[in-house]
N, C-alpha and C. Protein backbone atom coordinates (compact mmCIF):
# COMPACT_ATOMS: atom_id res chain seq x y z
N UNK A 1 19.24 -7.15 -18.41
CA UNK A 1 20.47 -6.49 -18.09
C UNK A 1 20.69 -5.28 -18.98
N UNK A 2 20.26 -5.41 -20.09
CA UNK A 2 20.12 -3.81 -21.18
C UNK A 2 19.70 -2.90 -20.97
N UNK A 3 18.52 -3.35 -20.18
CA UNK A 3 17.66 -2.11 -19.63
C UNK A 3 17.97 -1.91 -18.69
N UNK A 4 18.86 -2.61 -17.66
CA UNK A 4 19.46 -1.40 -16.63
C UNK A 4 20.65 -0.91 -17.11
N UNK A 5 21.01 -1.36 -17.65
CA UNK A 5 22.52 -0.43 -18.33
C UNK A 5 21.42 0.50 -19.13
N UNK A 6 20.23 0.89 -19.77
CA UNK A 6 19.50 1.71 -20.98
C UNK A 6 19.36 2.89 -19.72
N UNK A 7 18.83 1.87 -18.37
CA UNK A 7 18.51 2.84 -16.95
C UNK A 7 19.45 3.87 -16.89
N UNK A 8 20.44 3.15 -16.41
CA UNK A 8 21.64 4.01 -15.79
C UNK A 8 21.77 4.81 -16.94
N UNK A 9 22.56 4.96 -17.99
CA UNK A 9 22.52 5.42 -19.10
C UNK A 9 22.08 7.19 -18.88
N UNK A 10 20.59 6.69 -19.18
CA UNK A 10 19.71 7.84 -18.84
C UNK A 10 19.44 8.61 -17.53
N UNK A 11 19.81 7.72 -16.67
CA UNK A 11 19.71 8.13 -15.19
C UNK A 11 21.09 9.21 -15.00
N UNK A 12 21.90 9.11 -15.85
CA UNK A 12 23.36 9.62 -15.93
C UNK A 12 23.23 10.86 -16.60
N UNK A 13 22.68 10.25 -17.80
CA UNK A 13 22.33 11.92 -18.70
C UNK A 13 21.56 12.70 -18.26
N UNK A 14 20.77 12.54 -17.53
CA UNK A 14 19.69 13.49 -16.78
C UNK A 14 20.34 14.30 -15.84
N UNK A 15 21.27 13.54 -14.86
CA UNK A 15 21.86 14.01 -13.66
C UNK A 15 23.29 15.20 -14.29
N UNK A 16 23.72 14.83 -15.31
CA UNK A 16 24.76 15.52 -15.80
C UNK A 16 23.77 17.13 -16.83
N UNK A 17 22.57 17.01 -17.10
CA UNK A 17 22.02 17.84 -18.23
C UNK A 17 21.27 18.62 -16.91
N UNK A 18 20.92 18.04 -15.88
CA UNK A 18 20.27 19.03 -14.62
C UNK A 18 21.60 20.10 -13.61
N UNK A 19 22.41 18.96 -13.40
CA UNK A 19 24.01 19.71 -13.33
C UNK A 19 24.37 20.76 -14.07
N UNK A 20 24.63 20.62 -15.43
CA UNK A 20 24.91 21.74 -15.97
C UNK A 20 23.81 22.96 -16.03
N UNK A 21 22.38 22.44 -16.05
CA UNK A 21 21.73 23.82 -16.29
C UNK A 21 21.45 24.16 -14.59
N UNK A 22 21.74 23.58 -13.52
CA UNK A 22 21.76 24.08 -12.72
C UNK A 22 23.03 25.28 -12.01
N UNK A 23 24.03 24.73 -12.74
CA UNK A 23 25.62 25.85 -12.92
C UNK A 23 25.50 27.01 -13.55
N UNK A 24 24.32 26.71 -14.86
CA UNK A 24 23.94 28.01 -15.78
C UNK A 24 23.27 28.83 -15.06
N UNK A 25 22.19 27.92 -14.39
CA UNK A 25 21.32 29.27 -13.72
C UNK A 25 22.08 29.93 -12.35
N UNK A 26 22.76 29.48 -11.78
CA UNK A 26 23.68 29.81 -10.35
C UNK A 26 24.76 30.89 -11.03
N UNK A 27 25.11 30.68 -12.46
CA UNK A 27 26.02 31.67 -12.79
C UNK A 27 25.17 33.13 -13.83
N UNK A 28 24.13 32.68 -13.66
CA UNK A 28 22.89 33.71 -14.25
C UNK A 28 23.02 34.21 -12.85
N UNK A 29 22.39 33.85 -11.72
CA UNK A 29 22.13 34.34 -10.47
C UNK A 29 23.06 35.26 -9.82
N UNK A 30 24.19 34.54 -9.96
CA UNK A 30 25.47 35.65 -9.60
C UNK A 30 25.51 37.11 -10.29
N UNK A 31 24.75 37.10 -11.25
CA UNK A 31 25.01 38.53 -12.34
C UNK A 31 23.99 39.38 -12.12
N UNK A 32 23.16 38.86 -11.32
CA UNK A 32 21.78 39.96 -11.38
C UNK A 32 21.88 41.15 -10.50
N UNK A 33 20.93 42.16 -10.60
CA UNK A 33 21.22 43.43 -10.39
C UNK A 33 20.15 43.04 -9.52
N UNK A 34 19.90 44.38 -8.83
CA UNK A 34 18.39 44.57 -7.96
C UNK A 34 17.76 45.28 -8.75
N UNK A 35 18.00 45.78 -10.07
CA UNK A 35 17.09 46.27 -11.78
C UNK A 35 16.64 45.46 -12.14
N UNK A 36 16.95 44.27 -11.69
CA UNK A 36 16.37 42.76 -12.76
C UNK A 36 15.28 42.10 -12.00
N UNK A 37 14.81 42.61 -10.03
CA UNK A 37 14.00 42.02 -9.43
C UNK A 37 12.87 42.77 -9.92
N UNK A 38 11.45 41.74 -9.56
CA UNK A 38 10.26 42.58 -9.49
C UNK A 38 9.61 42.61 -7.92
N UNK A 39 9.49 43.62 -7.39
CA UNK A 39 9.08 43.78 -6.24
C UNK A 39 7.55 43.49 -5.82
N UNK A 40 6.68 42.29 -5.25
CA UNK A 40 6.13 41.60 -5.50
C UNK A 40 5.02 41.97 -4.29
N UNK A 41 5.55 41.68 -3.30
CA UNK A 41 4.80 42.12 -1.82
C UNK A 41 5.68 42.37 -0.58
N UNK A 42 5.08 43.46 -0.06
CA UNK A 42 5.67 43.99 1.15
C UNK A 42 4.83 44.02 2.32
N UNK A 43 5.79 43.45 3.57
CA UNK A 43 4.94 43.67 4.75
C UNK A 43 5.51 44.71 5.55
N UNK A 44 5.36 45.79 6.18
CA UNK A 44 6.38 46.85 6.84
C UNK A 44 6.39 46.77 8.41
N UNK A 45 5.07 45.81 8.52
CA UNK A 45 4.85 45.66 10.19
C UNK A 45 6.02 44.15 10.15
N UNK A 46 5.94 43.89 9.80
CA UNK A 46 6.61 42.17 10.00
C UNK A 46 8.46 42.39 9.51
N UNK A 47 8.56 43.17 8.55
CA UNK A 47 10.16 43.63 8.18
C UNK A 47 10.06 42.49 6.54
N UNK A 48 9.17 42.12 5.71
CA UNK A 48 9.42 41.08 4.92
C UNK A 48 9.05 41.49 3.56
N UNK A 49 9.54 41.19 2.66
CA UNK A 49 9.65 41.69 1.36
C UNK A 49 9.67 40.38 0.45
N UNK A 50 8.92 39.93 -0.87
CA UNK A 50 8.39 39.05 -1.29
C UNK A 50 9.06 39.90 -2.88
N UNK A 51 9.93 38.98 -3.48
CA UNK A 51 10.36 39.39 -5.25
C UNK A 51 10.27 38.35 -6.03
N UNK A 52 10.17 38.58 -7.15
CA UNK A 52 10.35 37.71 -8.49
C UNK A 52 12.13 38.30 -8.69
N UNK A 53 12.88 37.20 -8.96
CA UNK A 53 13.61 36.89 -9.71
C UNK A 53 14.14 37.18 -11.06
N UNK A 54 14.91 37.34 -11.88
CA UNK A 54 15.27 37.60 -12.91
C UNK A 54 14.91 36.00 -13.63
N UNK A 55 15.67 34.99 -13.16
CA UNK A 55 14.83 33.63 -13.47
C UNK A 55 13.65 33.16 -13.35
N UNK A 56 12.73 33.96 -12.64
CA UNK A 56 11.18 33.86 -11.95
C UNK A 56 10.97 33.34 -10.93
N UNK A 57 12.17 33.50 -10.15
CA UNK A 57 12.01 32.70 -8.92
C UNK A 57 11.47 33.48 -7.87
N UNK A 58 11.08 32.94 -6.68
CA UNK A 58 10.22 34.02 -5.43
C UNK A 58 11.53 33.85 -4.73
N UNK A 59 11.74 34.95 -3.99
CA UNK A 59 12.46 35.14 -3.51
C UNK A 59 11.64 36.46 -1.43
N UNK A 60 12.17 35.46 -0.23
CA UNK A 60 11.33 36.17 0.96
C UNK A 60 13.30 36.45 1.57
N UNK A 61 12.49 38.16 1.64
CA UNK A 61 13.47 38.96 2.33
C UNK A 61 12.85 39.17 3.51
N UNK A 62 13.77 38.90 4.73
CA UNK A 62 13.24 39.59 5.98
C UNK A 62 14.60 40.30 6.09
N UNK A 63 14.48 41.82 7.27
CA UNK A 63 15.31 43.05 7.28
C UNK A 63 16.18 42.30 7.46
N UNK A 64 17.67 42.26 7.20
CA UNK A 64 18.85 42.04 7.69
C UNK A 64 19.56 41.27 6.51
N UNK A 65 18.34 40.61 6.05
CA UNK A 65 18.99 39.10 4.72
C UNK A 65 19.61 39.34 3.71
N UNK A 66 20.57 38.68 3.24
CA UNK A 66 20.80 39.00 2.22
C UNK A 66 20.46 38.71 0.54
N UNK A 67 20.57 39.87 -0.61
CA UNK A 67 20.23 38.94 -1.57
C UNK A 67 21.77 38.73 -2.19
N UNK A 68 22.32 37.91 -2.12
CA UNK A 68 24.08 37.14 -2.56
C UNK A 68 24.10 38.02 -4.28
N UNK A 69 23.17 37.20 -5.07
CA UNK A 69 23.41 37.48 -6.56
C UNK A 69 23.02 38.92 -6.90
N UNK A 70 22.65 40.17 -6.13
CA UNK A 70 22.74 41.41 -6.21
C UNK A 70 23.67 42.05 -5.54
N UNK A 71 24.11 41.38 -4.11
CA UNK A 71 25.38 41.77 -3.58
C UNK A 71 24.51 43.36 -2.46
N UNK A 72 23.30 43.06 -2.54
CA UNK A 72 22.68 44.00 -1.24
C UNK A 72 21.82 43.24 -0.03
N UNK A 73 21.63 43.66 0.81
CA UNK A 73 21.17 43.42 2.60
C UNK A 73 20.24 44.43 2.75
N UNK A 74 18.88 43.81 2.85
CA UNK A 74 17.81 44.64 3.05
C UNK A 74 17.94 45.54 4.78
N UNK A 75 17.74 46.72 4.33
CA UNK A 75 17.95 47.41 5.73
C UNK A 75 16.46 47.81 6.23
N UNK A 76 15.51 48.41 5.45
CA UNK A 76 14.33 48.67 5.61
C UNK A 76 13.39 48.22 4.86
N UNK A 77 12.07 48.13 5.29
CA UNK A 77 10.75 47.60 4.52
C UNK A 77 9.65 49.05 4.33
N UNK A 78 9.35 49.72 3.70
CA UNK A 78 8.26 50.93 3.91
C UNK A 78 7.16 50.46 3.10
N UNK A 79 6.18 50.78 2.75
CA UNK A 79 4.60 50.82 2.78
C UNK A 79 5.11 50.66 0.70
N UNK A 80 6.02 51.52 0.35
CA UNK A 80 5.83 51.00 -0.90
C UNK A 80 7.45 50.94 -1.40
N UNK A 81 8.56 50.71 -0.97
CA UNK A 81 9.89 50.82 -1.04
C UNK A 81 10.27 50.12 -0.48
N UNK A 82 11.76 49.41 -1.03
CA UNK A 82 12.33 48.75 0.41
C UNK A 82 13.97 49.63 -0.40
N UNK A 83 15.06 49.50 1.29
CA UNK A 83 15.60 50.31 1.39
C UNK A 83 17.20 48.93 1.48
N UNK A 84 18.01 48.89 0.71
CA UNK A 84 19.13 48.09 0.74
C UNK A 84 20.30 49.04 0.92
N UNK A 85 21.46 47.92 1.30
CA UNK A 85 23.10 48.28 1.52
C UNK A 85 23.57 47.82 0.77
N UNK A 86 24.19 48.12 -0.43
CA UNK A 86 25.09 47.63 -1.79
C UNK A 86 26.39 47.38 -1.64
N UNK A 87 26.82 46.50 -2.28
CA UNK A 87 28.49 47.21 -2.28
C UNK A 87 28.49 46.98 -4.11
N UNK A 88 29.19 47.61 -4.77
CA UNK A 88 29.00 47.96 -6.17
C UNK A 88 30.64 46.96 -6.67
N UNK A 89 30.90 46.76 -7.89
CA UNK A 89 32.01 45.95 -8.29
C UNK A 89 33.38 46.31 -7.60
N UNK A 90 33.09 48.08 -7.69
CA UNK A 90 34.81 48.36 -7.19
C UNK A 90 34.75 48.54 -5.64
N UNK A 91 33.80 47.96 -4.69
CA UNK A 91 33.77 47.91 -3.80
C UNK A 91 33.16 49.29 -2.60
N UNK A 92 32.52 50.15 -3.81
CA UNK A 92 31.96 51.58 -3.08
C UNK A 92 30.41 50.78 -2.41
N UNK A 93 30.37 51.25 -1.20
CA UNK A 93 29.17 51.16 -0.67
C UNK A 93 28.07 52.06 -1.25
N UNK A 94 26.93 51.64 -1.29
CA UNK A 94 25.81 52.40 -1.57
C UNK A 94 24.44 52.10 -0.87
N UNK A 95 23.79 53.07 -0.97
CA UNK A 95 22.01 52.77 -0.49
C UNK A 95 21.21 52.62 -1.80
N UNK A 96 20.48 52.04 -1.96
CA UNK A 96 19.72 51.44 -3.08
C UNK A 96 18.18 51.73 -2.45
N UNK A 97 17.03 52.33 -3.18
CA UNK A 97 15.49 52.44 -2.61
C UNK A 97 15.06 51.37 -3.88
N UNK A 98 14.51 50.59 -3.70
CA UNK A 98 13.90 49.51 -4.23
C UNK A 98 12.04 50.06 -4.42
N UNK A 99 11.65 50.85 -5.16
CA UNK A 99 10.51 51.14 -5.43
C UNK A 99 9.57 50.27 -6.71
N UNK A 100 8.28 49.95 -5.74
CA UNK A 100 7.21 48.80 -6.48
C UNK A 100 6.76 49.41 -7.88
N UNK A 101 7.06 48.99 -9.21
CA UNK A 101 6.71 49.55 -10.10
C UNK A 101 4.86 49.38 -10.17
N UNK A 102 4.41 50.52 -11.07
CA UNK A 102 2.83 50.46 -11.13
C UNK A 102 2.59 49.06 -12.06
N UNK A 103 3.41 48.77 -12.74
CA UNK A 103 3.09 47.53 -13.68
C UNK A 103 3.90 46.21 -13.48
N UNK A 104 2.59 45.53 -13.09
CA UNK A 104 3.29 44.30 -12.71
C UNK A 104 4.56 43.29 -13.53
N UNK A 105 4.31 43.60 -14.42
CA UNK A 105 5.16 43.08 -15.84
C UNK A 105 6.40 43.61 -15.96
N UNK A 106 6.68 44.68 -15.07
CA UNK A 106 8.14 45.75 -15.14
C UNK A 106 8.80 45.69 -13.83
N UNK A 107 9.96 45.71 -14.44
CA UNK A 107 10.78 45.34 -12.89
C UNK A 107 10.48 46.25 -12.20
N UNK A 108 11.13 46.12 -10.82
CA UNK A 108 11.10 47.60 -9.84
C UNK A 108 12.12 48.77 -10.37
N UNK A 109 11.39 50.18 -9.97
CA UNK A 109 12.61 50.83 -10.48
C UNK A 109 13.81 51.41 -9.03
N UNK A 110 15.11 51.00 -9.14
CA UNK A 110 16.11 51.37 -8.20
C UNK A 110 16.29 52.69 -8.37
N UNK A 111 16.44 53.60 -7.32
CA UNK A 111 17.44 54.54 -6.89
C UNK A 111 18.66 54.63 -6.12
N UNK A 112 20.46 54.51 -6.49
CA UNK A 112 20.92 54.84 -5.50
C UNK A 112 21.51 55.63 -5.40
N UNK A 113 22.19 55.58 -4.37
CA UNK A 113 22.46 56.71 -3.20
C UNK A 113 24.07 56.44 -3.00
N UNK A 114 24.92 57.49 -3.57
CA UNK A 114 26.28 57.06 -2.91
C UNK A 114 26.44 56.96 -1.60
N UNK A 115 27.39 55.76 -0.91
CA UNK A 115 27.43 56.11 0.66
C UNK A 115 28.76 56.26 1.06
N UNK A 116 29.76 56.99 -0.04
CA UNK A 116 30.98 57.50 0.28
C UNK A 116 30.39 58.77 1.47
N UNK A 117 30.95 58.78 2.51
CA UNK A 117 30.58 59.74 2.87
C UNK A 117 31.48 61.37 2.53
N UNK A 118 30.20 62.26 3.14
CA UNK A 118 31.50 63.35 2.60
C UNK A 118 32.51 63.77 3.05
N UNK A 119 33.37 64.77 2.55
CA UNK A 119 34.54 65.50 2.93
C UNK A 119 34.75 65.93 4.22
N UNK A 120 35.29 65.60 5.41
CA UNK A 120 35.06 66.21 7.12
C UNK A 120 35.12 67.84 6.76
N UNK A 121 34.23 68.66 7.31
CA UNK A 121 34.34 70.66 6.90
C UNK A 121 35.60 70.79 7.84
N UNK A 122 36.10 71.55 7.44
CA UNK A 122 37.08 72.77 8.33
C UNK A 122 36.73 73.33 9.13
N UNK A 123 36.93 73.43 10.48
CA UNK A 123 36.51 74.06 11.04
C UNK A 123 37.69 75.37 11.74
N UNK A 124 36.96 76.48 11.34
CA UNK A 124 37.88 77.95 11.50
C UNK A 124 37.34 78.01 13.22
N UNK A 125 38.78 78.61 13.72
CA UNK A 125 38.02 79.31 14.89
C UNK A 125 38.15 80.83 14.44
N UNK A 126 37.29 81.23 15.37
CA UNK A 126 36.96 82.67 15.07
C UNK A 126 37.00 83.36 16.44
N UNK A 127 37.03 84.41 16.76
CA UNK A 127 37.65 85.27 18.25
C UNK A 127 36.75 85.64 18.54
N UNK A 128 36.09 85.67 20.02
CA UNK A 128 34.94 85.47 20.58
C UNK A 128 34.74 86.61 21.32
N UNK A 129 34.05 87.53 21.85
CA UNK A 129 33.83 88.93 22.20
C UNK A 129 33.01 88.41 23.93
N UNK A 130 34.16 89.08 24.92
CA UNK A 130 33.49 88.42 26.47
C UNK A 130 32.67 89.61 26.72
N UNK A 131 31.73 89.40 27.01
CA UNK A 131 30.82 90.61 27.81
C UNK A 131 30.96 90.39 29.11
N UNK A 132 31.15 91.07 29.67
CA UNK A 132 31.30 91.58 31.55
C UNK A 132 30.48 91.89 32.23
N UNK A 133 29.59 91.31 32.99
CA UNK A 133 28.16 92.22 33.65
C UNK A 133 28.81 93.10 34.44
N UNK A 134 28.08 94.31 34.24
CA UNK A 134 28.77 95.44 35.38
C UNK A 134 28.36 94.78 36.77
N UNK A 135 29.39 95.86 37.27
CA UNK A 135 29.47 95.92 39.03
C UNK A 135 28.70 96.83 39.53
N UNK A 136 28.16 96.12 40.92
CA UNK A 136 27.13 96.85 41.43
C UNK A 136 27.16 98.04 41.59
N UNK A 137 28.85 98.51 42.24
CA UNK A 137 28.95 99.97 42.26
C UNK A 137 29.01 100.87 40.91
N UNK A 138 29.03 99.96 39.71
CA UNK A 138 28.95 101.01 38.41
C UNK A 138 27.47 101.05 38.39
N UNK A 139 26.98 100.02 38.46
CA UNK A 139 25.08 100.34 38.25
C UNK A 139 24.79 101.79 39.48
N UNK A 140 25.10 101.71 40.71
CA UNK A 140 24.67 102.69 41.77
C UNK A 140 25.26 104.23 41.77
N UNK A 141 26.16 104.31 41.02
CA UNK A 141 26.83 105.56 39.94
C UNK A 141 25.85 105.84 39.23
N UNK A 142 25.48 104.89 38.43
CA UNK A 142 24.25 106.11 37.34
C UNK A 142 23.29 106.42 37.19
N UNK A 143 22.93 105.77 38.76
CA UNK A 143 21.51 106.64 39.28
C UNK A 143 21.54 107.80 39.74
């Protein structure tokens, strides 16, 4: 009877010490950037994108998916880039290019792209000049 109470015991501490470091890493996960992925393999015919993790985890993007703990949605796959939709803390949209670094050991390096769009132009009108084709009887005058 000791040793199943020694069981449980341990069966308890395990489940509570995997719990918590499983909360740690879910609240690690929530914080990561798309600076912290490593861009791993790309397919551009298929739409699928293959990363390492900031924790080392693999992570398979197909176009549309999202990654939650970067807070971007893969829009495109290219031959050596992939192309995301951000939304940033204060809620500005952005485009993000996800480019494969030359060294495997280094994350990918991001570029983005504000997607405020711009200012609508003004548009001036301006006064338009009608040309008139002459009349037959002015053409047969100046022969």
């Amino acid at each position: 009877m000791a040793a199943d109470a020694t069981t449980a015991t341990a069966t308890a501490t395990a489940t509570a010490t995997a719990t918590s470091a499983s909360a740690g890493a879910s609240a690690v996960a929530s914080q990561a950037r798309l600076e912290d992925f490593h861009l791993l393999a790309l397919s551009p015919s298929e739409g699928v994108a293959v990363l390492r993790g900031p924790e080392r985890r693999l992570v398979t993007l197909r176009i549309g998916s999202m990654l939650p703990s970067a807070r971007a949605r893969l829009v495109q796959v290219l031959g050596d880039r992939l192309r995301f939709d951000t939304v940033d803390d204060k809620g500005i949209r952005q485009t993000a290019w996800m480019i494969r670094s030359t060294d495997p050991e280094q994350p990918a390096q991001v570029q983005r792209v504000s997607g405020n769009p711009p200012s609508p132009a003004v548009a001036t009108a301006r006064p338009v000049e009608t040309i008139v084709p002459a009349t037959s009887a002015a053409k047969s005058s100046n022969k």
